[in-house]
N, C-alpha and C. Protein backbone atom coordinates (compact mmCIF):
# COMPACT_ATOMS: atom_id res chain seq x y z
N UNK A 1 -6.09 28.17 32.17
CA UNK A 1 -6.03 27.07 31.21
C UNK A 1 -5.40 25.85 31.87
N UNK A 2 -5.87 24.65 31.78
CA UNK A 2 -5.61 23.53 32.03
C UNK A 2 -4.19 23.21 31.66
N UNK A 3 -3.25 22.86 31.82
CA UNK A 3 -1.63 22.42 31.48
C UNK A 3 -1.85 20.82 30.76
N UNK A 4 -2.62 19.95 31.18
CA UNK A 4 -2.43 19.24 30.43
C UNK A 4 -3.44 18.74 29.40
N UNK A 5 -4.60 19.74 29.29
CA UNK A 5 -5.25 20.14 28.29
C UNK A 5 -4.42 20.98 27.20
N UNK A 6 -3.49 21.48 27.39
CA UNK A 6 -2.60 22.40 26.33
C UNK A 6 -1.57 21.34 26.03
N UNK A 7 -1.02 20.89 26.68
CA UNK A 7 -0.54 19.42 26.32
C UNK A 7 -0.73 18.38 25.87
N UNK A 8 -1.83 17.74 26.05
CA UNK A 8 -2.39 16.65 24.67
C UNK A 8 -2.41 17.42 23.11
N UNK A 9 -3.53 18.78 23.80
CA UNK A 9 -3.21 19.54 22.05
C UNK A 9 -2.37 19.68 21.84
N UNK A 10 -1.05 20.16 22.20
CA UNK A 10 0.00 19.80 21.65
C UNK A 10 0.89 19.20 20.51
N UNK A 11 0.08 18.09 21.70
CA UNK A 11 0.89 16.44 21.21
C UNK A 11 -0.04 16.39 19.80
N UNK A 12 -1.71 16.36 20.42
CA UNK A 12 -2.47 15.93 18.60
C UNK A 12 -2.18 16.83 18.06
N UNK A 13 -1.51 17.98 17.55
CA UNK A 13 -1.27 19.05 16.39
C UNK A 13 -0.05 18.25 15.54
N UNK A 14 0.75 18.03 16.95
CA UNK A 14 2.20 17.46 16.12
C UNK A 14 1.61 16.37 15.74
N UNK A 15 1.73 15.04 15.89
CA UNK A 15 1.37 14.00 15.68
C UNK A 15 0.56 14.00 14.17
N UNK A 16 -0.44 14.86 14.08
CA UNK A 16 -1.39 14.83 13.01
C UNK A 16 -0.99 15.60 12.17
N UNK A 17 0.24 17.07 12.10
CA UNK A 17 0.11 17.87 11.25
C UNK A 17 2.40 17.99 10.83
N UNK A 18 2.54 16.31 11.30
CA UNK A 18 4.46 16.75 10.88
C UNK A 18 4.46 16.32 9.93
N UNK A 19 4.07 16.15 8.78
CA UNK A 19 3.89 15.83 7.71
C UNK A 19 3.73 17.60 6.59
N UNK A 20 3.51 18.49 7.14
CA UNK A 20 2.69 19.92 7.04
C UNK A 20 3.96 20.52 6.77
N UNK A 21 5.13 19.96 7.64
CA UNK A 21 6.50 21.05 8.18
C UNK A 21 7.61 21.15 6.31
N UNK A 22 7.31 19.54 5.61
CA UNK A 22 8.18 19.65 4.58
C UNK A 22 7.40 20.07 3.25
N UNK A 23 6.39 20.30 3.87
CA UNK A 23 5.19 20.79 2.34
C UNK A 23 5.66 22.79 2.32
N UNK A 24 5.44 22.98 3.96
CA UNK A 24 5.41 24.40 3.97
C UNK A 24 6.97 24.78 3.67
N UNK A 25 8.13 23.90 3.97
CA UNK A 25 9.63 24.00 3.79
C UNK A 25 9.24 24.05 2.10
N UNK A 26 8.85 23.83 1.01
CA UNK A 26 8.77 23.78 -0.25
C UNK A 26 8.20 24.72 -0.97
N UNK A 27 6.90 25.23 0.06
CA UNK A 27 6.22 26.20 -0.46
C UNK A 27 7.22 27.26 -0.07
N UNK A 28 7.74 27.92 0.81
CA UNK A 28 8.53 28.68 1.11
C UNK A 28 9.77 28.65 0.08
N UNK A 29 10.46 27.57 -0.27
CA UNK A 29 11.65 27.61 -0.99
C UNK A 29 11.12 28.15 -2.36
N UNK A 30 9.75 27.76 -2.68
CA UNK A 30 9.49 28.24 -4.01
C UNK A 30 8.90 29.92 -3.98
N UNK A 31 9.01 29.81 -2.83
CA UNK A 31 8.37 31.66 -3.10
C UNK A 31 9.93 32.64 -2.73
N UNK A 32 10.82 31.89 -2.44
CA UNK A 32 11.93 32.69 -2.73
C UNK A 32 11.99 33.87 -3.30
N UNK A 33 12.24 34.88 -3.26
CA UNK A 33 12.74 36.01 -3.96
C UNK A 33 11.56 36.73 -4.61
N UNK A 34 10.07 35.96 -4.05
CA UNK A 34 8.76 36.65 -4.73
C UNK A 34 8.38 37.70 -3.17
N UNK A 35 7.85 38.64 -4.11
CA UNK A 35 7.23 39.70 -2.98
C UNK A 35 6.10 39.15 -2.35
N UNK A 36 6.23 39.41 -1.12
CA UNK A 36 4.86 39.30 -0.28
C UNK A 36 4.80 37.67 0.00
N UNK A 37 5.51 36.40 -0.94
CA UNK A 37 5.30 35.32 -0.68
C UNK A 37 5.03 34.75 0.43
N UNK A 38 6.01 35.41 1.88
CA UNK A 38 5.58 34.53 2.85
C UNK A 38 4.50 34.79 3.78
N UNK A 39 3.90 36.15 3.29
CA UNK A 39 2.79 36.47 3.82
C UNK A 39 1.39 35.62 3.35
N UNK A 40 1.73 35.40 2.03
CA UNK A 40 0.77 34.95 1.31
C UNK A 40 0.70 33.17 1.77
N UNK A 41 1.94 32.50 2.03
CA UNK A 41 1.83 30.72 2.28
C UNK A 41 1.34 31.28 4.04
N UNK A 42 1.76 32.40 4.48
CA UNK A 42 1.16 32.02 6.29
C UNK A 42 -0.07 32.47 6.06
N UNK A 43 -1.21 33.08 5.42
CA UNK A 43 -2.21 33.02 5.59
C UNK A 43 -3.12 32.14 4.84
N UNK A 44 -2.55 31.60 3.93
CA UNK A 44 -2.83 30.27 3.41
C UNK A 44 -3.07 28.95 4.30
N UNK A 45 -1.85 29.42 4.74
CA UNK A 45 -1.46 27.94 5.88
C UNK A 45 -2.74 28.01 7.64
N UNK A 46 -2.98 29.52 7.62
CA UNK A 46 -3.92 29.87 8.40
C UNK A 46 -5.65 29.08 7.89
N UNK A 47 -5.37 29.68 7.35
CA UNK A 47 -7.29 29.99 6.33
C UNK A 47 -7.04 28.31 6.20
N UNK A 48 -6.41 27.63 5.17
CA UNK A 48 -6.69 25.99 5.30
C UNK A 48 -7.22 25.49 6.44
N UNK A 49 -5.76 25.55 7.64
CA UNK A 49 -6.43 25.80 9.15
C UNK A 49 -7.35 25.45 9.51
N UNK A 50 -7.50 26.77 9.59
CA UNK A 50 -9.06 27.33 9.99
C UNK A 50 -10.57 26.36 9.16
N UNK A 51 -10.28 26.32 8.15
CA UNK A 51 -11.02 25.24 7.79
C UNK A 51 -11.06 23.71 8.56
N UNK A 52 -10.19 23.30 8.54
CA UNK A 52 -10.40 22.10 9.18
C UNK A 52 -11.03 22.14 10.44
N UNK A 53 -10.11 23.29 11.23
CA UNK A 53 -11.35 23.28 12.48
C UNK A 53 -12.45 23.42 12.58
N UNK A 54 -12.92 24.18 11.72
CA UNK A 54 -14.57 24.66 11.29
C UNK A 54 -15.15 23.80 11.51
N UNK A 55 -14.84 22.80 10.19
CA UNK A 55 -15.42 21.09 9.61
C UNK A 55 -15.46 20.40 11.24
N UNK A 56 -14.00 20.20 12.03
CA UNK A 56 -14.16 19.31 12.85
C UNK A 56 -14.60 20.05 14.12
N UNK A 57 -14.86 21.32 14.71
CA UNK A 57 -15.90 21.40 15.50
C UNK A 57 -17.54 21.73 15.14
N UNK A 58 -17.74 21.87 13.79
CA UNK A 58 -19.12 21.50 13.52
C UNK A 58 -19.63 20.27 13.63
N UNK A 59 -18.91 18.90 13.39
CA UNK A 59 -18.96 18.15 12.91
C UNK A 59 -18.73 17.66 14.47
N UNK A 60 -18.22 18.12 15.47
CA UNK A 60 -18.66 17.46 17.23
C UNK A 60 -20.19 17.60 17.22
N UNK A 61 -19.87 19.38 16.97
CA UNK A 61 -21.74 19.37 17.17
C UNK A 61 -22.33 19.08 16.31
N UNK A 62 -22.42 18.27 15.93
CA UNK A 62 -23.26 17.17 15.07
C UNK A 62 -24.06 17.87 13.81
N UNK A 63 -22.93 18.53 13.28
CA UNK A 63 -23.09 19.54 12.07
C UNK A 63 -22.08 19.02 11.12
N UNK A 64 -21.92 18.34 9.88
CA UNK A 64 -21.32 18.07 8.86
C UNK A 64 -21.47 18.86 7.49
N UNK A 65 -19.79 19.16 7.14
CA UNK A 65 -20.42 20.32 6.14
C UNK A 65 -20.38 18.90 4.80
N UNK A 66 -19.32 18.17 5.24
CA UNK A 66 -18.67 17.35 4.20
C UNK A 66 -19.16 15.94 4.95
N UNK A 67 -19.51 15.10 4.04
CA UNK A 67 -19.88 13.60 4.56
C UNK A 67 -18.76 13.26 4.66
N UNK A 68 -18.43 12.03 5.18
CA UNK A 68 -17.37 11.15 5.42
C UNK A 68 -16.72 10.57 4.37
N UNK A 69 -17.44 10.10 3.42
CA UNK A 69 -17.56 9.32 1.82
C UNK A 69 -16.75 10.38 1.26
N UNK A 70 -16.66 11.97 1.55
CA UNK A 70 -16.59 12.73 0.39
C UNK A 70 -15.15 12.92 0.92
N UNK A 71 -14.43 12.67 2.10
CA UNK A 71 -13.30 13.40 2.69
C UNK A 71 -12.02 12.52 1.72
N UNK A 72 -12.34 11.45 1.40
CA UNK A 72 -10.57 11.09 0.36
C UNK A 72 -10.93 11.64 -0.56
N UNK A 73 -11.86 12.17 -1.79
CA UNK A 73 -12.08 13.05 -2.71
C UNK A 73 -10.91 14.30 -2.46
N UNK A 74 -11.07 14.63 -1.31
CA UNK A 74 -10.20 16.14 -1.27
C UNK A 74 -8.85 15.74 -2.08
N UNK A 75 -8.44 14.54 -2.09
CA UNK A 75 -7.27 14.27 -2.22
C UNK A 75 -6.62 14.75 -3.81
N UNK A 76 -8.07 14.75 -4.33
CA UNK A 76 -7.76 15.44 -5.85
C UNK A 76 -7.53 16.69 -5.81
N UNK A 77 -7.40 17.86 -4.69
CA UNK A 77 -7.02 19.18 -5.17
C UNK A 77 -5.13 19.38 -4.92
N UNK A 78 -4.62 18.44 -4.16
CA UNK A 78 -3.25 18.70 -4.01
C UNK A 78 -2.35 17.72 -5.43
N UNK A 79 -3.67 16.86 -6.12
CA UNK A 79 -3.13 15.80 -7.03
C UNK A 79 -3.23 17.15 -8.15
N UNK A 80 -4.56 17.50 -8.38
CA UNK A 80 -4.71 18.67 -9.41
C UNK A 80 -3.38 19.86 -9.31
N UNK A 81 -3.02 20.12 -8.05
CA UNK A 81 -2.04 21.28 -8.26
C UNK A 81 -0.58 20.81 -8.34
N UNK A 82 -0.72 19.49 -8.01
CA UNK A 82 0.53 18.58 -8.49
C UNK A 82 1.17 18.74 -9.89
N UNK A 83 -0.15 17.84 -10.45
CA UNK A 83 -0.16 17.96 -11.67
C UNK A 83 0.62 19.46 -12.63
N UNK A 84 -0.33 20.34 -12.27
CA UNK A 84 -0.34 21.70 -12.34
C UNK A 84 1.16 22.11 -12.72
N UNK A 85 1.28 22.32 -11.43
CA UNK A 85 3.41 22.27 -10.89
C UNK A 85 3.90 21.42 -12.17
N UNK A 86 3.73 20.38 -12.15
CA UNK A 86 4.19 19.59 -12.90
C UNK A 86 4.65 20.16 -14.70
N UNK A 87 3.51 19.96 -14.92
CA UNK A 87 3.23 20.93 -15.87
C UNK A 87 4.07 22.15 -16.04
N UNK A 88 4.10 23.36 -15.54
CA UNK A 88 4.68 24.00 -15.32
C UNK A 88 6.09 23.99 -15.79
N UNK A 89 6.55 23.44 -14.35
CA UNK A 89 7.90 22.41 -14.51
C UNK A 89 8.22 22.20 -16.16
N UNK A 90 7.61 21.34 -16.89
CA UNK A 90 8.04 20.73 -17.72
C UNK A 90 8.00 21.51 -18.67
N UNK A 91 7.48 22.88 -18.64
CA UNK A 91 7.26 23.65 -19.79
C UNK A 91 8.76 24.78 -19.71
N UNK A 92 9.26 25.19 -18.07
CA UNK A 92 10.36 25.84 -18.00
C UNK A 92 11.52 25.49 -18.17
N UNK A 93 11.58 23.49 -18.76
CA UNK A 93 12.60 22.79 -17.98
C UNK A 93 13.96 23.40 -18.51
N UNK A 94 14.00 24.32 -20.02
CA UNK A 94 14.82 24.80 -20.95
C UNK A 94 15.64 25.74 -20.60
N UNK A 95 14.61 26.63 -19.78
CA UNK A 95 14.73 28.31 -19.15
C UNK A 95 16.12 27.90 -18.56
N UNK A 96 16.80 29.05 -18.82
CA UNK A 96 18.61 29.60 -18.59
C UNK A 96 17.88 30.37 -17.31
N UNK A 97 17.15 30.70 -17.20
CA UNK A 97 16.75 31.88 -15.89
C UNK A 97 15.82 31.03 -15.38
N UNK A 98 15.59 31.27 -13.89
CA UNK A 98 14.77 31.14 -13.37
C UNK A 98 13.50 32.33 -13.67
N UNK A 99 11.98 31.78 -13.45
CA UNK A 99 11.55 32.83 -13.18
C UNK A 99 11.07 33.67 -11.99
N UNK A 100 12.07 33.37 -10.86
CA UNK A 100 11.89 33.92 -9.70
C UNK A 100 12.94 35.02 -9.92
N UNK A 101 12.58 36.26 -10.11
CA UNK A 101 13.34 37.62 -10.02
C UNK A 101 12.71 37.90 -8.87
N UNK A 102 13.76 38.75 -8.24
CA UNK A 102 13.29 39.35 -6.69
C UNK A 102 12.25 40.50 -7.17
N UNK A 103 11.93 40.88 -6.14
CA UNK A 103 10.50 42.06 -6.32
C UNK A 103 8.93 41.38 -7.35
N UNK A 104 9.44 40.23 -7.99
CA UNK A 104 8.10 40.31 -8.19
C UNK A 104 6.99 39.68 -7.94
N UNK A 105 5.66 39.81 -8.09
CA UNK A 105 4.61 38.90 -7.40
C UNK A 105 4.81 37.58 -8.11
N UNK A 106 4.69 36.56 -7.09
CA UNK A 106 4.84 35.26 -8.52
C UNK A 106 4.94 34.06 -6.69
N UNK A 107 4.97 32.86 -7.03
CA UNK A 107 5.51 32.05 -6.18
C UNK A 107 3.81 31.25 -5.72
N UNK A 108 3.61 30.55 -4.85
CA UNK A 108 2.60 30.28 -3.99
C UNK A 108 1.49 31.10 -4.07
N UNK A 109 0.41 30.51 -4.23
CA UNK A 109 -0.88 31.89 -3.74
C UNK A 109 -1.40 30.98 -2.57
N UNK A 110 -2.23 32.17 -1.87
CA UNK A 110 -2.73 32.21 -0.79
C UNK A 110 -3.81 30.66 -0.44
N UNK A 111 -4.90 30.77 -2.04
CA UNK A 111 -6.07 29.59 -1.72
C UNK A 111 -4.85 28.09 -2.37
N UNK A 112 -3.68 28.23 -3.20
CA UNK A 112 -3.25 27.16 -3.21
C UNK A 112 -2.82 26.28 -1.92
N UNK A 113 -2.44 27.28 -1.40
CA UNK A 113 -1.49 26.81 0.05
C UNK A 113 -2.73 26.20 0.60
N UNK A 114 -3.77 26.84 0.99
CA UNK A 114 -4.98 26.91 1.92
C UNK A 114 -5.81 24.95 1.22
N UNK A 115 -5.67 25.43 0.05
CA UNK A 115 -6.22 24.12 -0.71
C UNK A 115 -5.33 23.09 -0.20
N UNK A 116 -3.85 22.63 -0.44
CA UNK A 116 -3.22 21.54 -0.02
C UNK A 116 -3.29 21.41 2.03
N UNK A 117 -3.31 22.40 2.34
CA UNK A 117 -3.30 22.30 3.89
C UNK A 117 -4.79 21.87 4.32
N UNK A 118 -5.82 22.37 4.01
CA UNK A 118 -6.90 21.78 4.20
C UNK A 118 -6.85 20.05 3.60
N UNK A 119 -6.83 19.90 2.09
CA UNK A 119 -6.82 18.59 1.63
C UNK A 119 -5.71 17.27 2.86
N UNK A 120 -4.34 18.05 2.86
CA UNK A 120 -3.42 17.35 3.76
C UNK A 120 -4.21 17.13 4.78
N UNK A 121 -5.09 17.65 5.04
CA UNK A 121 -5.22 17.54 6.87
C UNK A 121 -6.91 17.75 7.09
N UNK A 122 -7.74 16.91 5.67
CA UNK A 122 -8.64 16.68 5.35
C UNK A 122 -9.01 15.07 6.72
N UNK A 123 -8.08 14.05 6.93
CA UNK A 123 -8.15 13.04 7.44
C UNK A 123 -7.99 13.39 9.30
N UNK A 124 -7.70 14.51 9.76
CA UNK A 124 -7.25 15.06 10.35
C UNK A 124 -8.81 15.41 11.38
N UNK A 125 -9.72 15.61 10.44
CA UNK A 125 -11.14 15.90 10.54
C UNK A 125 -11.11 14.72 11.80
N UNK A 126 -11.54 13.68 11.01
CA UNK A 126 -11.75 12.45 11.97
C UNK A 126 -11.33 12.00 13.15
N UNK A 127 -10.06 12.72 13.46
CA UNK A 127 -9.15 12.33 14.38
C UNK A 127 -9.41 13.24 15.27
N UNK A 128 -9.74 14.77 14.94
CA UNK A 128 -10.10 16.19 15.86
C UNK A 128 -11.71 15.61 16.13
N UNK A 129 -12.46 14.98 15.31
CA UNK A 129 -14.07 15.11 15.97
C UNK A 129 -14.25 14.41 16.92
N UNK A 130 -13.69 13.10 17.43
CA UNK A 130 -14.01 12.66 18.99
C UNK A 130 -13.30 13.33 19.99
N UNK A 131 -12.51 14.13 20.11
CA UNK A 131 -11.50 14.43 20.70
C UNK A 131 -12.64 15.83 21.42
N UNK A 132 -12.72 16.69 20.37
CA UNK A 132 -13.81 17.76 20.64
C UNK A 132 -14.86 17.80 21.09
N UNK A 133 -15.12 16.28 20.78
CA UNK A 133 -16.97 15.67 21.39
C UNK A 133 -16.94 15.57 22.50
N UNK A 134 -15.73 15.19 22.93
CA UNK A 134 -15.72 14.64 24.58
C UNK A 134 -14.97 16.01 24.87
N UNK A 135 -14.43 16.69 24.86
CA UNK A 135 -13.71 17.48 25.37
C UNK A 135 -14.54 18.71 26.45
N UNK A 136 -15.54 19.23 25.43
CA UNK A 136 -16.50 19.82 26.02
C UNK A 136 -15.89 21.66 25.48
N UNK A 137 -16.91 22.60 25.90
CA UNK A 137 -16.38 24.12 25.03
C UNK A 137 -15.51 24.49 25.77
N UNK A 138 -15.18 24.90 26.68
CA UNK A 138 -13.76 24.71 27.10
C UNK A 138 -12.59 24.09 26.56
N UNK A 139 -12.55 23.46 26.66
CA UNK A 139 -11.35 22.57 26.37
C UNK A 139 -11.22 22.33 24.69
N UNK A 140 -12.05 22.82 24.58
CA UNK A 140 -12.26 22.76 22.72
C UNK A 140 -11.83 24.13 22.68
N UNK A 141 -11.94 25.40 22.83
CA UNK A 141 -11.46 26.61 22.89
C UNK A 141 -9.89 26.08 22.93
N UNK A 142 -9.54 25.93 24.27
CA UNK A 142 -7.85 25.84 24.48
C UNK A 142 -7.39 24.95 23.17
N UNK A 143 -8.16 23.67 22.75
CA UNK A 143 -7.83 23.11 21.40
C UNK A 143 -6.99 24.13 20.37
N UNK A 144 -8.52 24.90 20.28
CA UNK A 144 -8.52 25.66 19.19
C UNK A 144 -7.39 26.53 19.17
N UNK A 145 -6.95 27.09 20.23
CA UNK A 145 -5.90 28.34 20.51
C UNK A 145 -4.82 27.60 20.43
N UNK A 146 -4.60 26.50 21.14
CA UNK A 146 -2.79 25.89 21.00
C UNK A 146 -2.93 25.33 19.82
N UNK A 147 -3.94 25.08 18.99
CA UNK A 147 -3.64 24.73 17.27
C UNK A 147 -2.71 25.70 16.55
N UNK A 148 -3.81 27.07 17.10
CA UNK A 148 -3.02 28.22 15.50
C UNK A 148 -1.74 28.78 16.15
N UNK A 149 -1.48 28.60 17.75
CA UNK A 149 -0.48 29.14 18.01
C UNK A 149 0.68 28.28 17.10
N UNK A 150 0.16 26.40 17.06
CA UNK A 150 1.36 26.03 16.43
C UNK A 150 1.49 26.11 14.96
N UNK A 151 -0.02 26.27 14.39
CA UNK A 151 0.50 26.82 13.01
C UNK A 151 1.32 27.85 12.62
N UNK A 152 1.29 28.64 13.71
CA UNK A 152 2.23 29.61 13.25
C UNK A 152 3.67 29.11 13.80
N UNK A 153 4.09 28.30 14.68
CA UNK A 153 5.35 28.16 14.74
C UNK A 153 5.32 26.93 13.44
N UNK A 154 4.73 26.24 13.23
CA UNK A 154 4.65 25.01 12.16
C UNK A 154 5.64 26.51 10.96
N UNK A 155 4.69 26.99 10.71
CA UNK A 155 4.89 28.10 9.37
C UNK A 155 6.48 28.69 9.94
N UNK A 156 7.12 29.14 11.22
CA UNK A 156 8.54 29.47 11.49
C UNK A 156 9.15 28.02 10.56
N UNK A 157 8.67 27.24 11.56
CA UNK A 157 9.75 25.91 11.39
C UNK A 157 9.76 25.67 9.46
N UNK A 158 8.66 25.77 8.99
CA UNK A 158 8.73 25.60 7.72
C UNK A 158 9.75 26.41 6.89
N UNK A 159 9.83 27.85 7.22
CA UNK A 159 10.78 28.94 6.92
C UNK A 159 12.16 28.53 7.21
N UNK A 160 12.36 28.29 8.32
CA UNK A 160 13.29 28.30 8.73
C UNK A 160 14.30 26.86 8.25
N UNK A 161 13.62 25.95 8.12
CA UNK A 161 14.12 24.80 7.21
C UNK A 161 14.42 25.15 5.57
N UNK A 162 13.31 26.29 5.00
CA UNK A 162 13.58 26.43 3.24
C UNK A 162 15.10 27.65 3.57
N UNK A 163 15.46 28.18 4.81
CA UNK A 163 16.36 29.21 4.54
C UNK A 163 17.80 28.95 4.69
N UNK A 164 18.02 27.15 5.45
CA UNK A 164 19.24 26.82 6.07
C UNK A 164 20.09 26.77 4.65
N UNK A 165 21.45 27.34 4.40
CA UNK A 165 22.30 27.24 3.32
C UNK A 165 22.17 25.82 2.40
N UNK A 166 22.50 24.77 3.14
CA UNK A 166 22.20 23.28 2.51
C UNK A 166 20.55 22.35 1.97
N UNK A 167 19.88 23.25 2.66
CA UNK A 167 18.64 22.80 2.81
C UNK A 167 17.82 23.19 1.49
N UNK A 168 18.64 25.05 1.75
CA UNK A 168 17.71 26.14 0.10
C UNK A 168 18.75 25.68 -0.17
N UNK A 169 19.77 25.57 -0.83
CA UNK A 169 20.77 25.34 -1.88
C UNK A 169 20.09 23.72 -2.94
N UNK A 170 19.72 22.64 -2.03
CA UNK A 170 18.96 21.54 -2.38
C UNK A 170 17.34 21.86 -2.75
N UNK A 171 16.82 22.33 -2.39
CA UNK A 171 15.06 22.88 -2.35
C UNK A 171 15.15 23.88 -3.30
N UNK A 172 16.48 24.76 -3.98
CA UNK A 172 16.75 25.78 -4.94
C UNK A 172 16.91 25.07 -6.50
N UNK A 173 17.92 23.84 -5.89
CA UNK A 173 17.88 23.22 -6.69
C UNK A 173 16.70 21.99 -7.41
N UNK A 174 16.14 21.73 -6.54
CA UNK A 174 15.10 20.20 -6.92
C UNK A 174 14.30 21.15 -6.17
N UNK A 175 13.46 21.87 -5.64
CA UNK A 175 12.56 22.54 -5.12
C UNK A 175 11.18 21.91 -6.31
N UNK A 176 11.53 22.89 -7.44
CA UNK A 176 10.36 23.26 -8.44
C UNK A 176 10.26 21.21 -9.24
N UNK A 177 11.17 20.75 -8.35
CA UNK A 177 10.85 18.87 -9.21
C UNK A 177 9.81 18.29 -7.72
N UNK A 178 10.95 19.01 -6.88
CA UNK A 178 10.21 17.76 -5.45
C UNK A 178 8.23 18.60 -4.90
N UNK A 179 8.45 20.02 -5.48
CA UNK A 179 6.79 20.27 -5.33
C UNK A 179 5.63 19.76 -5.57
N UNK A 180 6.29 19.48 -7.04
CA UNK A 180 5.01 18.67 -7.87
C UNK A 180 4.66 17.04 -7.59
N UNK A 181 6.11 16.64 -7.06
CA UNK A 181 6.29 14.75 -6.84
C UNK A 181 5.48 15.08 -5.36
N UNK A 182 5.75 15.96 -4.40
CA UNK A 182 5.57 15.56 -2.93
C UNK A 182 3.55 16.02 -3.29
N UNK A 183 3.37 17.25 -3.93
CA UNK A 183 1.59 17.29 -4.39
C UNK A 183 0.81 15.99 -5.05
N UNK A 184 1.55 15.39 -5.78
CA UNK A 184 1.13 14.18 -6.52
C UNK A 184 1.18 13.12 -5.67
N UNK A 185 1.81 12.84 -4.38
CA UNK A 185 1.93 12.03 -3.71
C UNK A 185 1.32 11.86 -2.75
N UNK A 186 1.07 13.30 -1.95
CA UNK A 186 -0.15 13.22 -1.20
C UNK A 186 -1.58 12.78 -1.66
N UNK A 187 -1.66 13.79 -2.60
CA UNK A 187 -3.42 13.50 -3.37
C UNK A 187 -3.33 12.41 -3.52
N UNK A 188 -2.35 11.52 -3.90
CA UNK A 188 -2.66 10.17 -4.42
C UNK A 188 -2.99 8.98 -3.05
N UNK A 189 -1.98 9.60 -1.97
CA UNK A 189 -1.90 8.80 -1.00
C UNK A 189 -3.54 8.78 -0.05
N UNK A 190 -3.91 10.16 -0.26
CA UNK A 190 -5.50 10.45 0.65
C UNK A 190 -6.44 9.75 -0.50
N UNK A 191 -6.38 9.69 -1.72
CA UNK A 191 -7.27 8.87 -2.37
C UNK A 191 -7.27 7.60 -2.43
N UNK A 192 -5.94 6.78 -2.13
CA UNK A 192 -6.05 5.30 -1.94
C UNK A 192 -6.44 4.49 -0.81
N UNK A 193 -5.72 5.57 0.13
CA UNK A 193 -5.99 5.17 2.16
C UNK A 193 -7.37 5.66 1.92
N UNK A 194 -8.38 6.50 1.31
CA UNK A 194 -9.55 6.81 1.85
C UNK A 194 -10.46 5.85 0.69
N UNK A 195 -10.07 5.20 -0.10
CA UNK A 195 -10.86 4.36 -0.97
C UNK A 195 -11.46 5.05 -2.25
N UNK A 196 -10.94 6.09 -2.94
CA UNK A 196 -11.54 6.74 -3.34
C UNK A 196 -11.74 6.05 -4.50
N UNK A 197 -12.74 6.48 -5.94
CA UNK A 197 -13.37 5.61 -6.49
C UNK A 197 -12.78 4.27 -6.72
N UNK A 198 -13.24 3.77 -5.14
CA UNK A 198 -12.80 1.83 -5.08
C UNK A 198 -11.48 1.74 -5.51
N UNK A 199 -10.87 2.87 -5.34
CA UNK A 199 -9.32 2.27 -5.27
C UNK A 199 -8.41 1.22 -3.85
């Protein structure tokens, strides 16, 4: 493998995906004390992934699953689960208990995670398809491999930020407020930067 072919990818994973590190720090704080949760946001955080690469090495080889027009649209599924949260939120705001009891299934699901990580990193498309065009299958392979290696440290670093004492003590506390504001903010932000209906 090329060294500084593993090194630009690198650099474009970070660059394009540090924005990813305080979404997955949230999803993690909210699956607290749920079973199976962090299995369920890392293969979420995978499978989204994996989508985008799909899109943006089809889309070198001159295969589009999604037009260009349609990519700030995505921006409505992290606004929809915003919302959602939101909702939620406002219906527990009373609750003396949380409803995170340990052992049970509850927290993040798998296609939510997968939905905001794809939508987040819907713009991401554009930025991976010249890169891949010129790169050639080689070097698009090594792409591909130092991507998920860093999704999965992306997904440590995300953990490891929802677990620091000050960090979950704040994300424990405003976690279930800042989910729904930081979902509503993205969707909103990929629908205005991408023009979406003539906004």
């Amino acid at each position: 493998m090329d060294l500084r072919t593993i090194g630009q990818a690198g650099g474009l994973f970070a660059v394009t995906n540090i924005d990813d590190i305080l979404v997955l720090a949230l999803f993690f704080a909210q699956g607290a004390g749920h079973r199976h949760s962090t299995r369920r946001i890392v293969l979420g955080q995978f499978l989204g992934f994996a989508a985008i690469l799909v899109a943006a090495v089809a889309a070198a080889f001159g295969a589009t699953f999604l037009p260009e027009s349609a990519i700030p649209y995505l921006g409505l599924l992290p606004l929809a689960l915003g919302l959602k949260a939101a909702w939620q939120t406002w219906q527990h705001r009373g609750d003396e208990q949380d409803a995170r009891e340990t052992g049970k299934e509850g927290g993040p699901k798998i296609l939510e995670v997968a939905a905001v990580t794809f939508a987040n990193g819907g713009d991401n498309i554009g930025v991976y398809v010249p890169v891949f065009a010129t790169a050639g299958v080689g070097a698009m392979s090594v792409y591909t491999i130092v991507f998920l290696i860093l999704v999965g440290l992306w997904c440590l670093a995300g953990k490891y930020f929802a677990t620091r004492p000050v960090i979950a003590a704040a994300l424990s506390r405003w976690g279930h407020i800042l989910m729904p504001v930081v979902l509503i903010a993205i969707g909103s932000l990929i629908l205005i930067e991408g023009g979406a209906f003539g906004l």
